[in-house]
C-alpha atoms as a PDB file:
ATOM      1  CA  UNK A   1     101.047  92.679 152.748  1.00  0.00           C
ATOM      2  CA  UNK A   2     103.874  93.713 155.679  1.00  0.00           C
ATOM      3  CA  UNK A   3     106.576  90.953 156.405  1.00  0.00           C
ATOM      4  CA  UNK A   4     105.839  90.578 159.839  1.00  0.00           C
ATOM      5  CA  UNK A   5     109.454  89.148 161.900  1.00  0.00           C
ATOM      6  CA  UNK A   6     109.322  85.922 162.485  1.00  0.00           C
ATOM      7  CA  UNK A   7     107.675  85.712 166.109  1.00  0.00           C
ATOM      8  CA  UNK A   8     104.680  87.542 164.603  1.00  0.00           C
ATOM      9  CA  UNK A   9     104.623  86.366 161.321  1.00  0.00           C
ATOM     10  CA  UNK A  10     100.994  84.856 159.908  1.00  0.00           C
ATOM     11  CA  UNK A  11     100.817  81.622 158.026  1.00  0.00           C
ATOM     12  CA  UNK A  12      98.460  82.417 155.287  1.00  0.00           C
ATOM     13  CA  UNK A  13      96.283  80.496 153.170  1.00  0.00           C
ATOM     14  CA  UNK A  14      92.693  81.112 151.220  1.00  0.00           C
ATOM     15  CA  UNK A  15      89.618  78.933 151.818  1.00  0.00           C
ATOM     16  CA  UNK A  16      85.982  79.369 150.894  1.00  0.00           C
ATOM     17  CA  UNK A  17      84.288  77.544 153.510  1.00  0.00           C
ATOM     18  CA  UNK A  18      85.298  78.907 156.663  1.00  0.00           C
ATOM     19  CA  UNK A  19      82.874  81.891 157.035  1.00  0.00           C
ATOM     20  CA  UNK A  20      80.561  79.266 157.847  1.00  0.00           C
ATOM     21  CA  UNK A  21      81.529  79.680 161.359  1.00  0.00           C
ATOM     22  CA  UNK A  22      80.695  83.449 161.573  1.00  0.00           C
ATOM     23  CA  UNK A  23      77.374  82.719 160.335  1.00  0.00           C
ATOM     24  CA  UNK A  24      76.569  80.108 163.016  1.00  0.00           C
ATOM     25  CA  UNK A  25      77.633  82.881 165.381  1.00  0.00           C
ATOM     26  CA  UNK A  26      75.948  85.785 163.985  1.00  0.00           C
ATOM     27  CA  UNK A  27      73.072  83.602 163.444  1.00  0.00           C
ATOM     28  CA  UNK A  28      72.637  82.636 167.683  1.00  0.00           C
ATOM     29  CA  UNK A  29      72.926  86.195 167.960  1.00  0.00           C
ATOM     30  CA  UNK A  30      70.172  87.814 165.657  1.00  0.00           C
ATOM     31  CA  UNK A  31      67.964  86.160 162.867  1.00  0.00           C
ATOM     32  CA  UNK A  32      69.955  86.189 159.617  1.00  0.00           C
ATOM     33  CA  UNK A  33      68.137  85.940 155.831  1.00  0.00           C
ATOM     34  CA  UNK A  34      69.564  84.096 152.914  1.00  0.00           C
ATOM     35  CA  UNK A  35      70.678  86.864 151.556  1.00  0.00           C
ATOM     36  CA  UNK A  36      72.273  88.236 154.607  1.00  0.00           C
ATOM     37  CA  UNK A  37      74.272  85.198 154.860  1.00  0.00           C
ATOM     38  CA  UNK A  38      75.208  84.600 150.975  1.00  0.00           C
ATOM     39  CA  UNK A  39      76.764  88.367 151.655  1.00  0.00           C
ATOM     40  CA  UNK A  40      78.784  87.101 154.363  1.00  0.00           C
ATOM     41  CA  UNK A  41      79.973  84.353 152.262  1.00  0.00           C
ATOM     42  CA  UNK A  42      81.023  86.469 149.686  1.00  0.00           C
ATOM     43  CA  UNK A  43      83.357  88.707 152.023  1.00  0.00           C
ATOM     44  CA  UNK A  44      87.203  88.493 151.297  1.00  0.00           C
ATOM     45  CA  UNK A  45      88.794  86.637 153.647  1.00  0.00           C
ATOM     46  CA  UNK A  46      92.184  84.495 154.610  1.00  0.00           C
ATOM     47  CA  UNK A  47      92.924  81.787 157.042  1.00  0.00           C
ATOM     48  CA  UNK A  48      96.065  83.079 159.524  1.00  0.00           C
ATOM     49  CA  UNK A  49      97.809  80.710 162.158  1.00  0.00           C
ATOM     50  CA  UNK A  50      99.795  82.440 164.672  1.00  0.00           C
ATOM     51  CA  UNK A  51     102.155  80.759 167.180  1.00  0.00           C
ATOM     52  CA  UNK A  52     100.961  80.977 171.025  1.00  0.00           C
ATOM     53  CA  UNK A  53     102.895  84.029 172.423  1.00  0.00           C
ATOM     54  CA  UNK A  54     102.688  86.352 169.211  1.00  0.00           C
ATOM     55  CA  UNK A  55     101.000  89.477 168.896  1.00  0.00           C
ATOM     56  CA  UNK A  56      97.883  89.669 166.690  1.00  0.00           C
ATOM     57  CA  UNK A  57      97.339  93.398 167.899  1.00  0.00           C
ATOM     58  CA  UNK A  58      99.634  95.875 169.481  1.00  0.00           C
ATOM     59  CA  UNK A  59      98.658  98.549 171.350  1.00  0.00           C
ATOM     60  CA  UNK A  60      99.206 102.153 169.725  1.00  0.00           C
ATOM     61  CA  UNK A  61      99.195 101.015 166.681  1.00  0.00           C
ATOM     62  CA  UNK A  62      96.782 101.000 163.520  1.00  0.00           C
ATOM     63  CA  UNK A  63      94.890  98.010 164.010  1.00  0.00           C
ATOM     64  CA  UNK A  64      95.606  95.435 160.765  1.00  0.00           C
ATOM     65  CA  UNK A  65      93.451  95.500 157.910  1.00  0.00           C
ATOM     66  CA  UNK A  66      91.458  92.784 158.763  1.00  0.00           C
ATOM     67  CA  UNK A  67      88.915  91.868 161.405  1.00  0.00           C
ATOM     68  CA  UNK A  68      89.879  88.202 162.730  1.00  0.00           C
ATOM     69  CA  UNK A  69      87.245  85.611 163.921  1.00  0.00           C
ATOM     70  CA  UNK A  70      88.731  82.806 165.998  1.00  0.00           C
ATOM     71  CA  UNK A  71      88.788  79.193 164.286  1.00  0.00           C
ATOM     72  CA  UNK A  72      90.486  76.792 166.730  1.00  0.00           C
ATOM     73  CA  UNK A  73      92.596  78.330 169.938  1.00  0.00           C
ATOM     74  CA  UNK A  74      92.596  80.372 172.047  1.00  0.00           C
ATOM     75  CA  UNK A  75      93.802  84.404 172.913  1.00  0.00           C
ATOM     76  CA  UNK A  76      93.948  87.144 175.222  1.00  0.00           C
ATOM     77  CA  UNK A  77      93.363  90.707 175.395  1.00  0.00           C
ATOM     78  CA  UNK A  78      95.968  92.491 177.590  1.00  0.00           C
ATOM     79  CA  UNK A  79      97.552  95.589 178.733  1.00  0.00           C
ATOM     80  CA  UNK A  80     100.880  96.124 180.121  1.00  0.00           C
ATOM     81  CA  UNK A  81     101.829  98.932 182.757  1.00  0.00           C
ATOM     82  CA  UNK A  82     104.714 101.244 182.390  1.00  0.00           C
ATOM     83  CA  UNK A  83     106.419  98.937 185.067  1.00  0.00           C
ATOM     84  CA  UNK A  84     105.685  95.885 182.867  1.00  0.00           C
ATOM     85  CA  UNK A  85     103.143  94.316 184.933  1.00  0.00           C
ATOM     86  CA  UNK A  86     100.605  92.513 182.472  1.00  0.00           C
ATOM     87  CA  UNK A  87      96.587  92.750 183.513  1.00  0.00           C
ATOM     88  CA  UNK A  88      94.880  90.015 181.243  1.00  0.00           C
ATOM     89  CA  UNK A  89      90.880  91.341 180.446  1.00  0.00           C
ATOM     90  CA  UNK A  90      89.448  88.457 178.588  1.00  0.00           C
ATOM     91  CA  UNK A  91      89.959  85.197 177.419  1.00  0.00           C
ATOM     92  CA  UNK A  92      88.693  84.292 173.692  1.00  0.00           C
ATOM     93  CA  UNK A  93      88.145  81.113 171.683  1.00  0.00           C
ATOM     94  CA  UNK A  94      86.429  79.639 169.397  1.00  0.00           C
ATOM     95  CA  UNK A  95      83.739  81.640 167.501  1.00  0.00           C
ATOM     96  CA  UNK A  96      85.089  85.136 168.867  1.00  0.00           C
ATOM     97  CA  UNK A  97      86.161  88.264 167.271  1.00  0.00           C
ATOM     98  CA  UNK A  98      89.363  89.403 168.917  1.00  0.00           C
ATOM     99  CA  UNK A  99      89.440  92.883 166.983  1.00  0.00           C
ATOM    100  CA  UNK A 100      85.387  93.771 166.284  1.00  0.00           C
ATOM    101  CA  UNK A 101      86.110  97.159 167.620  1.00  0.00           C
ATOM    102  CA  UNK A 102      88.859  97.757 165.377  1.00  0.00           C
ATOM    103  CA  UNK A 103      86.484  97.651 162.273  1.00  0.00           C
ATOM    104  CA  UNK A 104      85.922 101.706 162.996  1.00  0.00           C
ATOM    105  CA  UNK A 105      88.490 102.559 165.804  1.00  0.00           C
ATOM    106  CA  UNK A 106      91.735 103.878 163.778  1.00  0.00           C
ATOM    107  CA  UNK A 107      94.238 103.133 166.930  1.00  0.00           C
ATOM    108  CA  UNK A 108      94.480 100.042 169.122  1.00  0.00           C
ATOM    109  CA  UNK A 109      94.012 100.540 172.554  1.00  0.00           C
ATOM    110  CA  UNK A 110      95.018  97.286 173.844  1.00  0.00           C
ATOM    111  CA  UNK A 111      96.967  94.117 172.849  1.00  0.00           C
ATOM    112  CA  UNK A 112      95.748  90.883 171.587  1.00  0.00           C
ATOM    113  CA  UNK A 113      98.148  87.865 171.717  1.00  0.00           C
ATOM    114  CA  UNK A 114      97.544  84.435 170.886  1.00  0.00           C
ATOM    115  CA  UNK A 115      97.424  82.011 173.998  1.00  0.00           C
ATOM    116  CA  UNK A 116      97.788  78.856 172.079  1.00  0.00           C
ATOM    117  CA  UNK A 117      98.548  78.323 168.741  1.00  0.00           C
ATOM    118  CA  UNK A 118      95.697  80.109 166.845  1.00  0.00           C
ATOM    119  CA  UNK A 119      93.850  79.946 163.355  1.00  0.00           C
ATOM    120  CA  UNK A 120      91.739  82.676 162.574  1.00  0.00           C
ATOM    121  CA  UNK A 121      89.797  84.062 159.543  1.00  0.00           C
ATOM    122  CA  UNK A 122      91.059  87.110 159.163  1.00  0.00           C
ATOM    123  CA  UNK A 123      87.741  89.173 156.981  1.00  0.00           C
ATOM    124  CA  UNK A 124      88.788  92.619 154.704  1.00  0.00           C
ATOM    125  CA  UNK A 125      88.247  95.583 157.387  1.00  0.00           C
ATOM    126  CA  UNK A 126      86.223  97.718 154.253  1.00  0.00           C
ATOM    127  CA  UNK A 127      84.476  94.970 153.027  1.00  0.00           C
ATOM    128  CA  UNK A 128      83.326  93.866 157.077  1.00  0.00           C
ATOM    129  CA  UNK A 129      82.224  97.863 157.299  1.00  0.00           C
ATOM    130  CA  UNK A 130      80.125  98.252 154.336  1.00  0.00           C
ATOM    131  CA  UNK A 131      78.727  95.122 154.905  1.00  0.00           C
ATOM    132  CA  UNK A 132      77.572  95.956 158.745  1.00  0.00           C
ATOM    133  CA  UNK A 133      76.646  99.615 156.819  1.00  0.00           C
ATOM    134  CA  UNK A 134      74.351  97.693 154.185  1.00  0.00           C
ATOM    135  CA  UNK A 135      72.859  94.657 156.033  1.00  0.00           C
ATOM    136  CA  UNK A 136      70.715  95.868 159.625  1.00  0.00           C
ATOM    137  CA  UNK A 137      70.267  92.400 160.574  1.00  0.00           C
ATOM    138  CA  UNK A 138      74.403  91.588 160.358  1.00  0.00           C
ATOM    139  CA  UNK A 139      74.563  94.932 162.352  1.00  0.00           C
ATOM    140  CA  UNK A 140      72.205  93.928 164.472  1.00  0.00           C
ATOM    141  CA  UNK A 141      73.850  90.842 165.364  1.00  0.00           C
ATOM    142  CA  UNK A 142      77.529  92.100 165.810  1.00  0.00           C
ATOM    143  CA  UNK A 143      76.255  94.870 167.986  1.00  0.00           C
ATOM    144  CA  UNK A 144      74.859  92.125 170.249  1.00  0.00           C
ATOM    145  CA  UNK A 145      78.346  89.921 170.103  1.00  0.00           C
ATOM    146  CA  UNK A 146      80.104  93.290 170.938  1.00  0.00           C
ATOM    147  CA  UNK A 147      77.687  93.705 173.815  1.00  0.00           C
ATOM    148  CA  UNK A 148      78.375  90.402 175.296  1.00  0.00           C
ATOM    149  CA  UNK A 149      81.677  91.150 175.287  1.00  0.00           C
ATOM    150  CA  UNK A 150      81.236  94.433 177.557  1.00  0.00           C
ATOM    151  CA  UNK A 151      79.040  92.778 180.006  1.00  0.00           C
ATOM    152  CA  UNK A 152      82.211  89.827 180.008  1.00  0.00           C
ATOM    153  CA  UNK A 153      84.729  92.484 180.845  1.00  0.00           C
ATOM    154  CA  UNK A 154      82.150  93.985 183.583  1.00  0.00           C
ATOM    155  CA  UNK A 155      81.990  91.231 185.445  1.00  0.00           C
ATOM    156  CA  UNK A 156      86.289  90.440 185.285  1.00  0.00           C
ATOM    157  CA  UNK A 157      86.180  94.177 186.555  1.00  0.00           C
ATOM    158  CA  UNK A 158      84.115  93.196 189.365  1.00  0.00           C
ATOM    159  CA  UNK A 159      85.878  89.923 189.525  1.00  0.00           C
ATOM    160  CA  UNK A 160      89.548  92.000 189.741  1.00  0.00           C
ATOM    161  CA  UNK A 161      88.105  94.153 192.429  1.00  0.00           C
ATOM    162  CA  UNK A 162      85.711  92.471 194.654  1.00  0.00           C
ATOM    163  CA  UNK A 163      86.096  88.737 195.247  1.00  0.00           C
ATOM    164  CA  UNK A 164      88.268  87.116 197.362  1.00  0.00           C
ATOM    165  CA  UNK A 165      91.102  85.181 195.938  1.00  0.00           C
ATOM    166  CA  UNK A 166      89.083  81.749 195.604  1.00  0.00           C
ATOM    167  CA  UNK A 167      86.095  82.991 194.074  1.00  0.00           C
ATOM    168  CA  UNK A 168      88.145  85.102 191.504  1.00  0.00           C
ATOM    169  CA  UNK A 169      90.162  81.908 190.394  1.00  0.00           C
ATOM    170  CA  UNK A 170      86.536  79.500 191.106  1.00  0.00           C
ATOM    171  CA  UNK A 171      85.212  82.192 188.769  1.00  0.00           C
ATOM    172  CA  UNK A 172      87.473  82.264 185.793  1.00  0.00           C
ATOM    173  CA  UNK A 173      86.849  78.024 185.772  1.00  0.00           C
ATOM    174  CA  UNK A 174      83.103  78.270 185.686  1.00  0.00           C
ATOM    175  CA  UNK A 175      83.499  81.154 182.768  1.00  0.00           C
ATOM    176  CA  UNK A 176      85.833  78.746 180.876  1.00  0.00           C
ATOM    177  CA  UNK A 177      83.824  75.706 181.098  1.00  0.00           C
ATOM    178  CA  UNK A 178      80.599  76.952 180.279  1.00  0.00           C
ATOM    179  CA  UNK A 179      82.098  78.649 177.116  1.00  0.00           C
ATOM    180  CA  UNK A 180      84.215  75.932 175.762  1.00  0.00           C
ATOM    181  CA  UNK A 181      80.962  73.588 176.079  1.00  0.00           C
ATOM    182  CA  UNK A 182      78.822  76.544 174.302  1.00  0.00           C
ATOM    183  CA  UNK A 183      81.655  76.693 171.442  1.00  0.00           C
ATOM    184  CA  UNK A 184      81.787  72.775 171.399  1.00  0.00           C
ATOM    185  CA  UNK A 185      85.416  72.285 172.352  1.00  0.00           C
ATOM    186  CA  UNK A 186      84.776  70.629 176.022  1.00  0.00           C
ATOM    187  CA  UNK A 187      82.167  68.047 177.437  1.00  0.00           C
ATOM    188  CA  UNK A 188      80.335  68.308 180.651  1.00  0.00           C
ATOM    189  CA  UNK A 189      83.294  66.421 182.317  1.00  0.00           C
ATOM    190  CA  UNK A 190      85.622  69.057 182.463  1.00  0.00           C
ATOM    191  CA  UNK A 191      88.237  70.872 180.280  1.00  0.00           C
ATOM    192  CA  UNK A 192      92.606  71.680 179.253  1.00  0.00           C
ATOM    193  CA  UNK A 193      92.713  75.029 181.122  1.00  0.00           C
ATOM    194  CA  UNK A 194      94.714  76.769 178.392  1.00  0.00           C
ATOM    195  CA  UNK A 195      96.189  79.432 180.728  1.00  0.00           C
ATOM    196  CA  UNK A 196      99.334  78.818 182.674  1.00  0.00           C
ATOM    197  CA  UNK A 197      99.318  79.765 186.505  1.00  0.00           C
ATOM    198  CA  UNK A 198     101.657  82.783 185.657  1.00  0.00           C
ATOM    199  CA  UNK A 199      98.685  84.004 182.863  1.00  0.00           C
ATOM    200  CA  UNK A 200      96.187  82.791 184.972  1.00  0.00           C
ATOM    201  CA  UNK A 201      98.022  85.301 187.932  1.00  0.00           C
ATOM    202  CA  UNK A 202      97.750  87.992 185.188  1.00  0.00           C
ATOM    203  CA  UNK A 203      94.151  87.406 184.729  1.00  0.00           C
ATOM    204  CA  UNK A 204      92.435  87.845 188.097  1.00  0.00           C
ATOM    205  CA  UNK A 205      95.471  89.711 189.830  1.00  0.00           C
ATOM    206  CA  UNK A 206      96.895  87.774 191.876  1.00  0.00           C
ATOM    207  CA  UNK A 207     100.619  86.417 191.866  1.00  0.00           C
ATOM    208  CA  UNK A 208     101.013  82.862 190.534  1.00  0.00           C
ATOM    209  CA  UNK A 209     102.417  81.703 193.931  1.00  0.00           C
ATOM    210  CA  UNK A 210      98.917  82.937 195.665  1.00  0.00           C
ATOM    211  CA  UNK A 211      97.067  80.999 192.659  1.00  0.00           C
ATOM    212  CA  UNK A 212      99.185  78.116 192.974  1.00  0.00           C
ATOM    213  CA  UNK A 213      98.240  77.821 196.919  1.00  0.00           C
ATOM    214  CA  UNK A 214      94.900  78.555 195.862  1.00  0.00           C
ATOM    215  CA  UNK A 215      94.219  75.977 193.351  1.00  0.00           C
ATOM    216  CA  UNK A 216      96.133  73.573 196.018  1.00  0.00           C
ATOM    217  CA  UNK A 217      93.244  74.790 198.271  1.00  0.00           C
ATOM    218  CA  UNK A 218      90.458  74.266 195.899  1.00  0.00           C
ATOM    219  CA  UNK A 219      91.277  71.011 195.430  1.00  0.00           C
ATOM    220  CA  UNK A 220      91.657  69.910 198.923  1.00  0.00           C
ATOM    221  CA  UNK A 221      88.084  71.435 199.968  1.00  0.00           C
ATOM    222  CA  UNK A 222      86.646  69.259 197.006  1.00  0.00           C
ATOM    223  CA  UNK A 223      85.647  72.161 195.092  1.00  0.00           C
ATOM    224  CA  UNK A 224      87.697  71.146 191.990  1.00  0.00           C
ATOM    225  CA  UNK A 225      89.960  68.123 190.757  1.00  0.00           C
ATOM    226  CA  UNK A 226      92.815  68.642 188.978  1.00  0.00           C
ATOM    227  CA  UNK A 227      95.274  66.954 186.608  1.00  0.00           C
ATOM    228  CA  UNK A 228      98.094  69.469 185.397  1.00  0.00           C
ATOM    229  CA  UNK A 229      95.770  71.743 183.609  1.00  0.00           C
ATOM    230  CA  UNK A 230      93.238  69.230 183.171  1.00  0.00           C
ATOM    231  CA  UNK A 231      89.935  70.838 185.639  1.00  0.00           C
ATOM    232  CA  UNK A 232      86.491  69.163 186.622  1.00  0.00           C
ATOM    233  CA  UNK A 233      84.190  70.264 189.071  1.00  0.00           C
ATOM    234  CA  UNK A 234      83.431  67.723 191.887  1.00  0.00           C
ATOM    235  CA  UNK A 235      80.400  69.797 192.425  1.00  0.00           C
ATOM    236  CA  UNK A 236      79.390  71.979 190.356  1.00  0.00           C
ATOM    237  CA  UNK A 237      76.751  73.740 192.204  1.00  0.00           C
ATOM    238  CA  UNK A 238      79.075  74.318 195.128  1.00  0.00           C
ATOM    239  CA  UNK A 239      81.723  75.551 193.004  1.00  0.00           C
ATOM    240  CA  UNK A 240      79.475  77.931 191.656  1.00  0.00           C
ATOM    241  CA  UNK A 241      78.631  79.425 195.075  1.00  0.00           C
ATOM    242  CA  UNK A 242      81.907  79.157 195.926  1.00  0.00           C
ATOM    243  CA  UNK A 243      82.745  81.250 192.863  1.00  0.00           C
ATOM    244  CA  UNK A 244      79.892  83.650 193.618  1.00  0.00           C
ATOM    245  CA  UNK A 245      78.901  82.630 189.834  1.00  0.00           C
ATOM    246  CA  UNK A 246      75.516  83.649 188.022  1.00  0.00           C
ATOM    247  CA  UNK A 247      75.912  82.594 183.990  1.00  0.00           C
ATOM    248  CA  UNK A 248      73.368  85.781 183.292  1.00  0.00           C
ATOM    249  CA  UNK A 249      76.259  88.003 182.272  1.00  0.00           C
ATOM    250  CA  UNK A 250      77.536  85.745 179.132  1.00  0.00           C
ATOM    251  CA  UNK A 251      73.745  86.045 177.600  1.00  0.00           C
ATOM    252  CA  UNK A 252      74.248  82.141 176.319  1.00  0.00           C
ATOM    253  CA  UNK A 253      70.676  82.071 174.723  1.00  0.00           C
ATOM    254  CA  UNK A 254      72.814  84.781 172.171  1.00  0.00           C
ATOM    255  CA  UNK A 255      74.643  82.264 171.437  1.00  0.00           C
ATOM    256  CA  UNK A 256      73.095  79.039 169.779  1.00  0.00           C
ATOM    257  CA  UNK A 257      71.661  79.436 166.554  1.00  0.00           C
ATOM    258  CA  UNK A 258      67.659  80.081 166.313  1.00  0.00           C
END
């Protein structure tokens, strides 16, 4: 294994039981057998913390060889300009791949950094790739995570390029809460926004003095209620039209077991 320096270096340790995860997934996704999920089970795997702020993937490089699915955190796809200006694509947390397309792309095209502090179960590359070669139905059901993913980054495209300033930052919210309650880690009453204004900024293009005003604005139309980065929704219906938000696009029957 490389000896990563020590802002990207990978706390490693071995557990049996954590695949479970990925099979709650995989199973919301598409209808998994026994056997399909004993194989999963059996893959070889490790548990890796990373430190918010360090680099799981780097762009231009040979992607690792693992495949990580998220266990508790949170991280970010991103590219950086020439200039140094960063566009954030996607947010990820708990149950997420952050590196799916890696299992048969030989270069990363993009960087994935941990938001928070991270835990992920980082799944043998080979041993992911004969398995999704051997098993339709585990296929079948990573295809469809993958696919959710592109229709996520469709609609930040549209998000980027089309909405006004409040509805892109109204947006982001109603994406975040409705995933963290899918993935368990929020309640109906609201949710620890885990992006700073600055990565926030980053995210829906904006500078983090225009989100700041923003949010300040958001609040004082009664749209949203805010504690540091604590958010609710005083109404969620208007925030939603506020945020010109339809759920369609993150497929969330995919994502419940059957």
């Amino acid at each position: 294994m490389r000896v990563l320096p020590p802002s990207r270096r990978a706390i490693v340790s071995t557990t049996v039981s954590a695949l479970d995860q990925m099979i709650h997934k995989l199973s919301g996704r598409s209808a998994l057998t026994g056997e399909d999920k004993e194989a999963i089970l059996s893959l070889p795997h490790t548990i890796r913390s990373y430190h918010a702020a360090t680099y799981v993937v780097r762009e231009g490089e040979p992607p690792p060889n693992h495949c990580s699915f998220i266990r508790s955190g949170f991280a970010v796809r991103q590219k950086i300009t020439a200039q140094g200006a960063r566009q954030i694509m996607s947010l990820h947390l708990v149950g997420d791949f952050i590196d799916l397309e890696h299992l048969f792309l030989n270069i990363a095209d993009h960087n994935v950094q941990a938001l928070t502090e991270l835990e992920v179960v980082a799944i043998d590359r080979r041993a992911l790739e004969s398995l999704v070669l051997a098993r339709p139905n585990i296929a079948r059901a990573l295809w469809i995570d993958a696919l959710v993913d592109a229709s996520i980054y469709r609609e930040w495209v549209t998000n980027v390029g089309r909405r006004a300033a409040p509805a892109r930052i109204a947006h982001v919210l109603c994406e975040v809460a409705l995933r963290m309650q899918a993935a368990g880690v929020s309640t109906n009453g609201g949710f620890e926004l885990p992006l700073t204004q600055e990565q926030l900024a980053d995210a829906v293009g904006l500078t983090p003095v225009h989100v700041n005003r923003t949010l300040k604005a958001l609040v004082a139309d009664g749209i949203l209620h805010r504690d540091k980065r604590y958010i609710s929704f005083t109404d969620w219906n208007r925030t939603k039209e506020v945020a010109d938000f339809n759920a369609l696009y993150l497929h969330l029957e995919q994502a419940k077991p059957a």
